[in-house]
N, C-alpha and C. Protein backbone atom coordinates (compact mmCIF):
# COMPACT_ATOMS: atom_id res chain seq x y z
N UNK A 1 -19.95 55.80 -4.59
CA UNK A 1 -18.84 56.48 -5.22
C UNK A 1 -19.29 57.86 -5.66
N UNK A 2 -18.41 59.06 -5.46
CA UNK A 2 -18.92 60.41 -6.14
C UNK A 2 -18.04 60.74 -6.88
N UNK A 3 -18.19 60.47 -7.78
CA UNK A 3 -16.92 60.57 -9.20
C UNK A 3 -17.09 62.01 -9.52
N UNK A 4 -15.83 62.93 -9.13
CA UNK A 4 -15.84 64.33 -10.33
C UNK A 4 -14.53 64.40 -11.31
N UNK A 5 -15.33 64.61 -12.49
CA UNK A 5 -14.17 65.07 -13.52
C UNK A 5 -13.52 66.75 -13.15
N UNK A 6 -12.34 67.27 -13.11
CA UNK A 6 -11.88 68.15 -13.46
C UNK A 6 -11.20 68.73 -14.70
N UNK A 7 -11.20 69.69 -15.32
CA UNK A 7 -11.49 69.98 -16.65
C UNK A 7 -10.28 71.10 -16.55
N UNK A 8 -8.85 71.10 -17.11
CA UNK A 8 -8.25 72.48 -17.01
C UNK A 8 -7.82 72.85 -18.39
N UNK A 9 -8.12 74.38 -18.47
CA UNK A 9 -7.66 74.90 -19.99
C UNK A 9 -6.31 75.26 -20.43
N UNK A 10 -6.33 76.09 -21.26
CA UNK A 10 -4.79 75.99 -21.03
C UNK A 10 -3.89 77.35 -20.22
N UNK A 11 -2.40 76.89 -20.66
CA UNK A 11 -1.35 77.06 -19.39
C UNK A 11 -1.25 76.66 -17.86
N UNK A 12 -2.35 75.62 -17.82
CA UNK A 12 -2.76 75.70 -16.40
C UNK A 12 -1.55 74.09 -16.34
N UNK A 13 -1.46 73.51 -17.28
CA UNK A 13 -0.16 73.04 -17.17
C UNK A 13 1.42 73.43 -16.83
N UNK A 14 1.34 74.65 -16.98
CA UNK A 14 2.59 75.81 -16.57
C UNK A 14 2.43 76.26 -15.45
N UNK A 15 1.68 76.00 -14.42
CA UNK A 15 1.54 76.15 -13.08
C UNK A 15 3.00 75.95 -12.50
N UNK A 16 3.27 76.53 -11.67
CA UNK A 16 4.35 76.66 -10.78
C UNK A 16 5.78 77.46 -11.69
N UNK A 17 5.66 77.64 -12.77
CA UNK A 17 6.31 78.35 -13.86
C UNK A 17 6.23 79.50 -14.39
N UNK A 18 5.02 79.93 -14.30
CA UNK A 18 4.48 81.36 -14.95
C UNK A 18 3.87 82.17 -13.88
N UNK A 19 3.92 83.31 -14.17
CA UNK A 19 3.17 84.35 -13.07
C UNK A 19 3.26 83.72 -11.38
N UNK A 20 3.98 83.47 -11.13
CA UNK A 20 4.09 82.81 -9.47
C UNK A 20 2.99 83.58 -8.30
N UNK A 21 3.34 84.86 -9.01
CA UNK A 21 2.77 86.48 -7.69
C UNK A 21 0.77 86.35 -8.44
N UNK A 22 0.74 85.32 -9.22
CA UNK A 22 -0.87 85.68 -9.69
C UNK A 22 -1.06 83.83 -8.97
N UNK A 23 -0.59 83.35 -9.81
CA UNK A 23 -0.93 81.38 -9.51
C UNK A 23 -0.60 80.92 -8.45
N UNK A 24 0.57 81.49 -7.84
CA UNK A 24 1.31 80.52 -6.56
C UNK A 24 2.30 79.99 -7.17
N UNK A 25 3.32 79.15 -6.47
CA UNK A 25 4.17 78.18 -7.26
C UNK A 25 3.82 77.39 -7.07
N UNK A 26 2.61 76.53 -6.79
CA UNK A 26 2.66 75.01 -6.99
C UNK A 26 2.30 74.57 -8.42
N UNK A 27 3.05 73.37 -8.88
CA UNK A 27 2.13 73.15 -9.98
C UNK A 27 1.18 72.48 -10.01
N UNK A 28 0.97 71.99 -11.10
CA UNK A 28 -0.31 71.33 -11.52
C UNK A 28 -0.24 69.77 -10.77
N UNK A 29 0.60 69.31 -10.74
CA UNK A 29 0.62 68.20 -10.05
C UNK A 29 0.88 68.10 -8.68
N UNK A 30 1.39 69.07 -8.13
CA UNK A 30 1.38 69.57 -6.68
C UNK A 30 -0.36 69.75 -6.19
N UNK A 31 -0.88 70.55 -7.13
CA UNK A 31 -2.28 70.51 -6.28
C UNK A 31 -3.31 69.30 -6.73
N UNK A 32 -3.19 68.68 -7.74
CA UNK A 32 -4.12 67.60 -8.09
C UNK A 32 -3.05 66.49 -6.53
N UNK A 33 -2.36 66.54 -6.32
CA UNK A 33 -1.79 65.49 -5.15
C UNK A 33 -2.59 66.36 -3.94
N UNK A 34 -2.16 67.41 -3.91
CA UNK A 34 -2.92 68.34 -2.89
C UNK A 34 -4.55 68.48 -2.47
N UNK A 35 -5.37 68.06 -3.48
CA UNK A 35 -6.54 68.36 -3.41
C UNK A 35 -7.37 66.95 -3.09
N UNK A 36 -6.13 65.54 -3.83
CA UNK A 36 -6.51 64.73 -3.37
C UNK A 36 -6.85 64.10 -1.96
N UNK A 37 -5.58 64.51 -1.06
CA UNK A 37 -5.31 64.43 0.17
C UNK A 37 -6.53 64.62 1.14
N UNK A 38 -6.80 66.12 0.82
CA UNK A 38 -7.45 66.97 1.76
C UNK A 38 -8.63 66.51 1.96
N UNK A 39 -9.48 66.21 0.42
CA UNK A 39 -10.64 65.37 -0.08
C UNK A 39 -10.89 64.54 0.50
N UNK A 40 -9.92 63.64 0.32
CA UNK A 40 -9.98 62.18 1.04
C UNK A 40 -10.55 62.16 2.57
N UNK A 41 -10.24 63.39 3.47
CA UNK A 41 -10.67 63.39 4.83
C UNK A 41 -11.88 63.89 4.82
N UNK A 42 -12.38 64.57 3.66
CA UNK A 42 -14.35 64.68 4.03
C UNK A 42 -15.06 63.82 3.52
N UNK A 43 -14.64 63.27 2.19
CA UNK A 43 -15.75 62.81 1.14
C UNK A 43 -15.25 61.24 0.93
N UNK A 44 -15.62 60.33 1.66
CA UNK A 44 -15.68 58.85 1.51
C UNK A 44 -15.84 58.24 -0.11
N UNK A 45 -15.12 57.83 -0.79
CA UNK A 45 -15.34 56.53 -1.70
C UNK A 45 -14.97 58.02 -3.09
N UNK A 46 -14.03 58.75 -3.11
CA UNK A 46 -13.92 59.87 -3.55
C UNK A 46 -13.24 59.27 -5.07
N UNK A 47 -13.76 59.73 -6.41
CA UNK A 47 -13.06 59.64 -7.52
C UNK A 47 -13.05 60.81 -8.20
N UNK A 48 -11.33 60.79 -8.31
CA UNK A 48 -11.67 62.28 -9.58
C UNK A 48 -10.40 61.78 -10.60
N UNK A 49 -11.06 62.88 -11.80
CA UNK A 49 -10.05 62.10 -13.10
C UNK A 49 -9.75 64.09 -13.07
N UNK A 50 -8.72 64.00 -13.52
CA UNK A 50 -8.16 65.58 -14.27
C UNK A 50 -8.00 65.08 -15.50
N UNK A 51 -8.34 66.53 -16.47
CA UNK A 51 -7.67 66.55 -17.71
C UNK A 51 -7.62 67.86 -17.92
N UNK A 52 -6.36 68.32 -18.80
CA UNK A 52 -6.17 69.69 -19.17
C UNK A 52 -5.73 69.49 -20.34
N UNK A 53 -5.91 70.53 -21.12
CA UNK A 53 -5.52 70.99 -22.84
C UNK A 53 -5.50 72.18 -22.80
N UNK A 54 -4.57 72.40 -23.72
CA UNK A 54 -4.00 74.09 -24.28
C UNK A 54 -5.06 73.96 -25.13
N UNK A 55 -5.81 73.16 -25.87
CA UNK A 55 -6.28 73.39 -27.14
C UNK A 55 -7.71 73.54 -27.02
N UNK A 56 -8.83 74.28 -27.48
CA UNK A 56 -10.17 74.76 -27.33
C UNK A 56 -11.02 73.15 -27.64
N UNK A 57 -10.82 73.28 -29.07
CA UNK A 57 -11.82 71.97 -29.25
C UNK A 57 -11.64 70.61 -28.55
N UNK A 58 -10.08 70.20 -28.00
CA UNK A 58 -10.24 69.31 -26.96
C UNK A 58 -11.42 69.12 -25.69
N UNK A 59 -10.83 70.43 -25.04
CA UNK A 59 -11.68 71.00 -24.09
C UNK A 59 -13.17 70.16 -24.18
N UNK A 60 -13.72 71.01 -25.25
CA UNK A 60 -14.94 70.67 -25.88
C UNK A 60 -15.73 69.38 -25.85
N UNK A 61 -14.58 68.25 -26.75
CA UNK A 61 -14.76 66.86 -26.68
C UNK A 61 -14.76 66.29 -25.41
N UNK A 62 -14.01 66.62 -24.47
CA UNK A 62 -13.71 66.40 -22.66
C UNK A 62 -15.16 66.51 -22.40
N UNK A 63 -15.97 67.29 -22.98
CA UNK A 63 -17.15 68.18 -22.06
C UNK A 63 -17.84 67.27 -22.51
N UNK A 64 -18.01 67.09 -23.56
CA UNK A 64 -19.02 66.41 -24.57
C UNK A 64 -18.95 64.78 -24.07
N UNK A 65 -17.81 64.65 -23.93
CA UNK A 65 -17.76 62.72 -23.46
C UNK A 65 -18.63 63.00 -22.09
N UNK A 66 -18.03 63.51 -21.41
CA UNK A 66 -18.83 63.79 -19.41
C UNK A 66 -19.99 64.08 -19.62
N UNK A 67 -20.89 64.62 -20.66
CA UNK A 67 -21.85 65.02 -20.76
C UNK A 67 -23.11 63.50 -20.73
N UNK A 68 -22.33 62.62 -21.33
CA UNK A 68 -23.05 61.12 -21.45
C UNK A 68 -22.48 59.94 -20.62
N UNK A 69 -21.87 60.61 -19.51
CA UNK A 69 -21.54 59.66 -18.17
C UNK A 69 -22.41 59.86 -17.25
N UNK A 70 -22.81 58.40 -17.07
CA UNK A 70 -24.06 58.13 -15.94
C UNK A 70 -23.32 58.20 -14.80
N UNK A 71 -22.00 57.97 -14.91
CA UNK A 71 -21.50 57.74 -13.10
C UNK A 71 -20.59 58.41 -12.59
N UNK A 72 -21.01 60.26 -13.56
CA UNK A 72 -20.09 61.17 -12.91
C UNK A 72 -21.16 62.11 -12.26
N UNK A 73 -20.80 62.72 -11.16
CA UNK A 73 -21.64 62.99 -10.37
C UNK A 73 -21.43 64.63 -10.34
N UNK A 74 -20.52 64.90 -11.12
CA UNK A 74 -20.19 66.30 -11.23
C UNK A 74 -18.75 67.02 -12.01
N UNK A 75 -18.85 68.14 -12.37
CA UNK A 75 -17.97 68.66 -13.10
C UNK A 75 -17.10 69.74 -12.69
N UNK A 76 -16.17 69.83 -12.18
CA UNK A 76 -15.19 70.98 -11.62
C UNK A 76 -14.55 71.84 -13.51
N UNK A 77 -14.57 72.83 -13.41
CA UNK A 77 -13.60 73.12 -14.52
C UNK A 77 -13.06 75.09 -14.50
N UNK A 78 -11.73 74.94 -15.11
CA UNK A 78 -11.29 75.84 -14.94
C UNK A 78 -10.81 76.05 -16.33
N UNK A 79 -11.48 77.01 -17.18
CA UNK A 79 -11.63 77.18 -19.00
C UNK A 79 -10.31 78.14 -18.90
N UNK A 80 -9.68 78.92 -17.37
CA UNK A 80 -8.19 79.18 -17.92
C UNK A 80 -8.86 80.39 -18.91
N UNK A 81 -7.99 80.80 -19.81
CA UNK A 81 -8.37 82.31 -20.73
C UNK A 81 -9.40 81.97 -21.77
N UNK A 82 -10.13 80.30 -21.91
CA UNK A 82 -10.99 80.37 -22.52
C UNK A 82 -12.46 80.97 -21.68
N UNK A 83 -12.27 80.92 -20.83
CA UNK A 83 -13.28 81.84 -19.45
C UNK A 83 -13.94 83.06 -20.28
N UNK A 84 -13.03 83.77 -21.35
CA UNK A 84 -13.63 85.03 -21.26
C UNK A 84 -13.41 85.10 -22.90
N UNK A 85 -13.32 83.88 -23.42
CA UNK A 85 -13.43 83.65 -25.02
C UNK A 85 -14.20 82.76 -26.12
N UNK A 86 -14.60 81.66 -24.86
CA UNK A 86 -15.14 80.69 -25.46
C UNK A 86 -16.50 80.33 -25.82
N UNK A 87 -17.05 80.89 -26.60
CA UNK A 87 -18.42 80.48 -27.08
C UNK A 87 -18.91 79.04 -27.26
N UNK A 88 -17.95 78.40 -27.84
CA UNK A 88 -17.99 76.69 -27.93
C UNK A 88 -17.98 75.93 -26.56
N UNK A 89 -16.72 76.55 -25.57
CA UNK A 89 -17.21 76.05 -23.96
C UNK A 89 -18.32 75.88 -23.62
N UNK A 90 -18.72 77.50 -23.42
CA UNK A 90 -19.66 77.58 -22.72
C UNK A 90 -21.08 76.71 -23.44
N UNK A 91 -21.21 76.94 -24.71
CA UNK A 91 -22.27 75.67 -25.47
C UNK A 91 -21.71 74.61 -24.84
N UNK A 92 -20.89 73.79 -24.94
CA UNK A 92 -20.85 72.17 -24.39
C UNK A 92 -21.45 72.33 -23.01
N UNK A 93 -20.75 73.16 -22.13
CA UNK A 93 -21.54 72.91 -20.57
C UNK A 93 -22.78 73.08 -20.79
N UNK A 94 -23.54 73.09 -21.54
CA UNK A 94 -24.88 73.21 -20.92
C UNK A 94 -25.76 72.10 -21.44
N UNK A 95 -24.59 70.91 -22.18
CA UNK A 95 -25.16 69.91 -22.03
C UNK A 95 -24.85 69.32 -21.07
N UNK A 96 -24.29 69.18 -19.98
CA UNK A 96 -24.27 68.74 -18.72
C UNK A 96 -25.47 68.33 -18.04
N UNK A 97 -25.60 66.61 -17.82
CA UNK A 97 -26.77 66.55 -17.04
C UNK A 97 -26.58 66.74 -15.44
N UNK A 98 -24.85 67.00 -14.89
CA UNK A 98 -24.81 67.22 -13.90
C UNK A 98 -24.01 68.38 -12.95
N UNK A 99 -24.27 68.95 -11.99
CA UNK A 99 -23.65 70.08 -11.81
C UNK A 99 -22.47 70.78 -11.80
N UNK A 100 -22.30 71.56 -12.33
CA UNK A 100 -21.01 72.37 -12.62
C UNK A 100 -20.49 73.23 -11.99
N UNK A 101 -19.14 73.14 -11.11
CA UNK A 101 -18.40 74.49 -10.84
C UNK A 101 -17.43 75.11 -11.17
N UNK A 102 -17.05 75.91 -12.37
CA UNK A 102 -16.17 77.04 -12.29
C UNK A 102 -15.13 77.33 -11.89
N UNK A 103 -13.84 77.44 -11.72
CA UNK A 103 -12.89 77.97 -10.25
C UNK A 103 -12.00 78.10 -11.03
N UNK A 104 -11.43 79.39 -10.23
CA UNK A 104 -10.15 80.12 -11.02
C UNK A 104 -9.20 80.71 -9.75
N UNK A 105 -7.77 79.71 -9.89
CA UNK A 105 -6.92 80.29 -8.89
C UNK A 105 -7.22 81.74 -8.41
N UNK A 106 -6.87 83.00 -9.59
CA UNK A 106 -6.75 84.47 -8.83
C UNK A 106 -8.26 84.83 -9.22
N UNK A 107 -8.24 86.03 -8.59
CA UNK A 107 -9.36 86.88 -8.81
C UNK A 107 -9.55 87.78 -10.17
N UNK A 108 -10.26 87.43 -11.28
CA UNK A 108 -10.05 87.61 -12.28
C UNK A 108 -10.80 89.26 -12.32
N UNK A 109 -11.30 89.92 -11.42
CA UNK A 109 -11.70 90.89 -11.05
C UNK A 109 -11.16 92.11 -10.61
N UNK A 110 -9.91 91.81 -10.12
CA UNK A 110 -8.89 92.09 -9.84
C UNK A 110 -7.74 92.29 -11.06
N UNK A 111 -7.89 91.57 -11.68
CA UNK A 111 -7.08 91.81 -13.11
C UNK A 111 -7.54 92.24 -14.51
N UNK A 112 -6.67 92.19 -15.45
CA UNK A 112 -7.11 93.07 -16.45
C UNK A 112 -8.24 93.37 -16.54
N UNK A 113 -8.67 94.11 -17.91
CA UNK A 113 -10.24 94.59 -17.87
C UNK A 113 -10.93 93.11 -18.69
N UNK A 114 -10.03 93.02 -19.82
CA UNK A 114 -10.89 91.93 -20.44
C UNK A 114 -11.25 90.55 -19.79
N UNK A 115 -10.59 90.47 -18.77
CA UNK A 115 -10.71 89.36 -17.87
C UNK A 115 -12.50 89.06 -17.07
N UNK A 116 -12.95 90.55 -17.25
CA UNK A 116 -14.04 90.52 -16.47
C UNK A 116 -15.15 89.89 -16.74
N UNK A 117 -15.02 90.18 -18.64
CA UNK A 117 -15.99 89.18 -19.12
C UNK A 117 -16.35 87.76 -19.42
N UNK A 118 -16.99 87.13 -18.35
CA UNK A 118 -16.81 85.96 -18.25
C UNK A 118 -17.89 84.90 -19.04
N UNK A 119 -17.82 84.24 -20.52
CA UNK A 119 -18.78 83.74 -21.01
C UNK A 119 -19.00 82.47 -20.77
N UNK A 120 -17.76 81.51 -20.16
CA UNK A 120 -18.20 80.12 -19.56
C UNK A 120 -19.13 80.36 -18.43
N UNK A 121 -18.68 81.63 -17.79
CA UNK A 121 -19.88 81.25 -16.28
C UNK A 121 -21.38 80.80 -16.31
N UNK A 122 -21.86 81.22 -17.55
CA UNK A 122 -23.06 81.61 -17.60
C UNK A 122 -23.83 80.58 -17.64
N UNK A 123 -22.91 79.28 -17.95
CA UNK A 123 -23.22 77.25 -17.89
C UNK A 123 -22.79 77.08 -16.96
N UNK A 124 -22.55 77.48 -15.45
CA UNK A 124 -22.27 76.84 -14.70
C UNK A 124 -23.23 77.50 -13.52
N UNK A 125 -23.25 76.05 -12.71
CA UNK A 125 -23.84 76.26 -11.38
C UNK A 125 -23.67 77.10 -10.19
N UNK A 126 -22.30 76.79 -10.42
CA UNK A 126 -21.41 77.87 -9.07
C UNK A 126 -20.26 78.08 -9.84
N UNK A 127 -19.42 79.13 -9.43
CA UNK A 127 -18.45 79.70 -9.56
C UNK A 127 -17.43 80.37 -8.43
N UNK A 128 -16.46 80.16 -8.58
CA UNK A 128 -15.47 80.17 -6.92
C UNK A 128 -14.09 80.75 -8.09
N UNK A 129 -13.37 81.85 -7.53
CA UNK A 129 -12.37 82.38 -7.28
C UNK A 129 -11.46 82.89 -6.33
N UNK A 130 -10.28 83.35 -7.02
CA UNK A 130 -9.10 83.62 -5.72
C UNK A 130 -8.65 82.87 -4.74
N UNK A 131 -9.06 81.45 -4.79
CA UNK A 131 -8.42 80.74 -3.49
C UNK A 131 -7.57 79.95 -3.97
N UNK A 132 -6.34 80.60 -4.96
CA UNK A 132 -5.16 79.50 -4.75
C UNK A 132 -5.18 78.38 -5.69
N UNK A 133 -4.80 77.72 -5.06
CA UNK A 133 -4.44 75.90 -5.31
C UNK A 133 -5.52 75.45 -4.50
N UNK A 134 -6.69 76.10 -3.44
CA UNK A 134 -7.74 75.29 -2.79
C UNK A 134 -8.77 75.85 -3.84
N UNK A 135 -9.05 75.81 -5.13
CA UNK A 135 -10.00 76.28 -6.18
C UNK A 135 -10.31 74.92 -6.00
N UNK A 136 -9.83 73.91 -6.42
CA UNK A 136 -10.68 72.79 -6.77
C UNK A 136 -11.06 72.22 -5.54
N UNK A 137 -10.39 72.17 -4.36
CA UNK A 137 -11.24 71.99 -3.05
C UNK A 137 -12.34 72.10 -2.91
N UNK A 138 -12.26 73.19 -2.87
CA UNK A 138 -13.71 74.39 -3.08
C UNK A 138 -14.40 73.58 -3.50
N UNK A 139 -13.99 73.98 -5.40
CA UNK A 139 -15.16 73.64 -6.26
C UNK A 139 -15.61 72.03 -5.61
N UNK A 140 -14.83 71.87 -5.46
CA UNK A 140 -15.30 69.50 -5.32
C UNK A 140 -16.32 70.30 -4.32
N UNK A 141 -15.71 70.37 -3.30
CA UNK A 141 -16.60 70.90 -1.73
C UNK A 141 -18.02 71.31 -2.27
N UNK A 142 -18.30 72.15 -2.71
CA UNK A 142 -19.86 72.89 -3.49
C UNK A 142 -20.37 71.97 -3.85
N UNK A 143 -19.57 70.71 -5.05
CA UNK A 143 -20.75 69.91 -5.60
C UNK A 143 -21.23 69.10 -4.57
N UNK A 144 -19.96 68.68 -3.64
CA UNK A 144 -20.63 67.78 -2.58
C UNK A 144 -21.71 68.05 -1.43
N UNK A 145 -21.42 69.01 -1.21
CA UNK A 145 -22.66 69.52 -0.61
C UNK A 145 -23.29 70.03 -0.52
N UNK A 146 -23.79 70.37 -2.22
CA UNK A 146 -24.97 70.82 -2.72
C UNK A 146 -25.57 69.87 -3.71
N UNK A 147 -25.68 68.38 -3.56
CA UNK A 147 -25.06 67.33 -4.60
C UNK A 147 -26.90 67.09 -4.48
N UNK A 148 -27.50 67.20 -3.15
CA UNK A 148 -29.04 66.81 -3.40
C UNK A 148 -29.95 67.51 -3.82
N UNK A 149 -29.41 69.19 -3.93
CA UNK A 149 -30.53 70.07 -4.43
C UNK A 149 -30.48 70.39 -5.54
């Protein structure tokens, strides 16, 4: 089994509602159905749990429980505008005993200025932007096959 948690911050529940020309319109449950699908045709015996919160210290506790799971094999997360605010995030990921990727629908490089500064990255393994609703593809994709090194 390769169990990944996905981790979303907030508004990322307002998917398919807000900013369409930055997110896409699918929502949030459009691509967790979406990502399942696709998954399913590379990665055999595939488990993933989502969770999202508007709220910081949730987040946190999310990180902190995964942090003492023996039978998750990896961490997808998208901290959303805590990306470039969160001091407390980025502390929990780095208790992670297992690898972490990052991913953010648009290109946050591309947008505002304050966007650029990114303080969750700096706990994570990999980091993937701009691809959409295939962010968590991605991200799953990276841990899986970078899952032995």
């Amino acid at each position: 089994m390769f169990k990944i948690l996905i981790i979303n911050g907030p508004n990322i529940n307002m998917l398919g509602k807000r900013e369409k020309d930055i997110y896409g319109g699918h929502t949030l449950q459009e691509i967790q159905d979406s990502t399942k699908k696709v998954l399913s045709e590379y990665i055999d015996h595939l488990e993933i749990e989502w969770f999202q919160s508007n709220i910081e210290g949730e987040i946190i506790n999310e990180i902190q429980k995964a942090s003492s799971n023996n039978k998750l094999n990896g961490l997808v997360i998208n901290p959303a505008a805590y990306t470039h605010t969160s001091v407390g995030i980025h502390d929990a990921l780095k208790l992670m005993k297992v690898p972490v990727c990052e991913v953010h629908l648009s290109n946050t490089f591309q947008r505002e200025d304050f966007r650029k500064e990114r303080i969750t990255s700096r706990s994570v393994n990999f980091a993937l932007e701009g691809l959409g609703k295939n962010a968590y593809i991605n991200g799953v994709l990276a841990l899986w096959i970078n899952r032995e090194n």
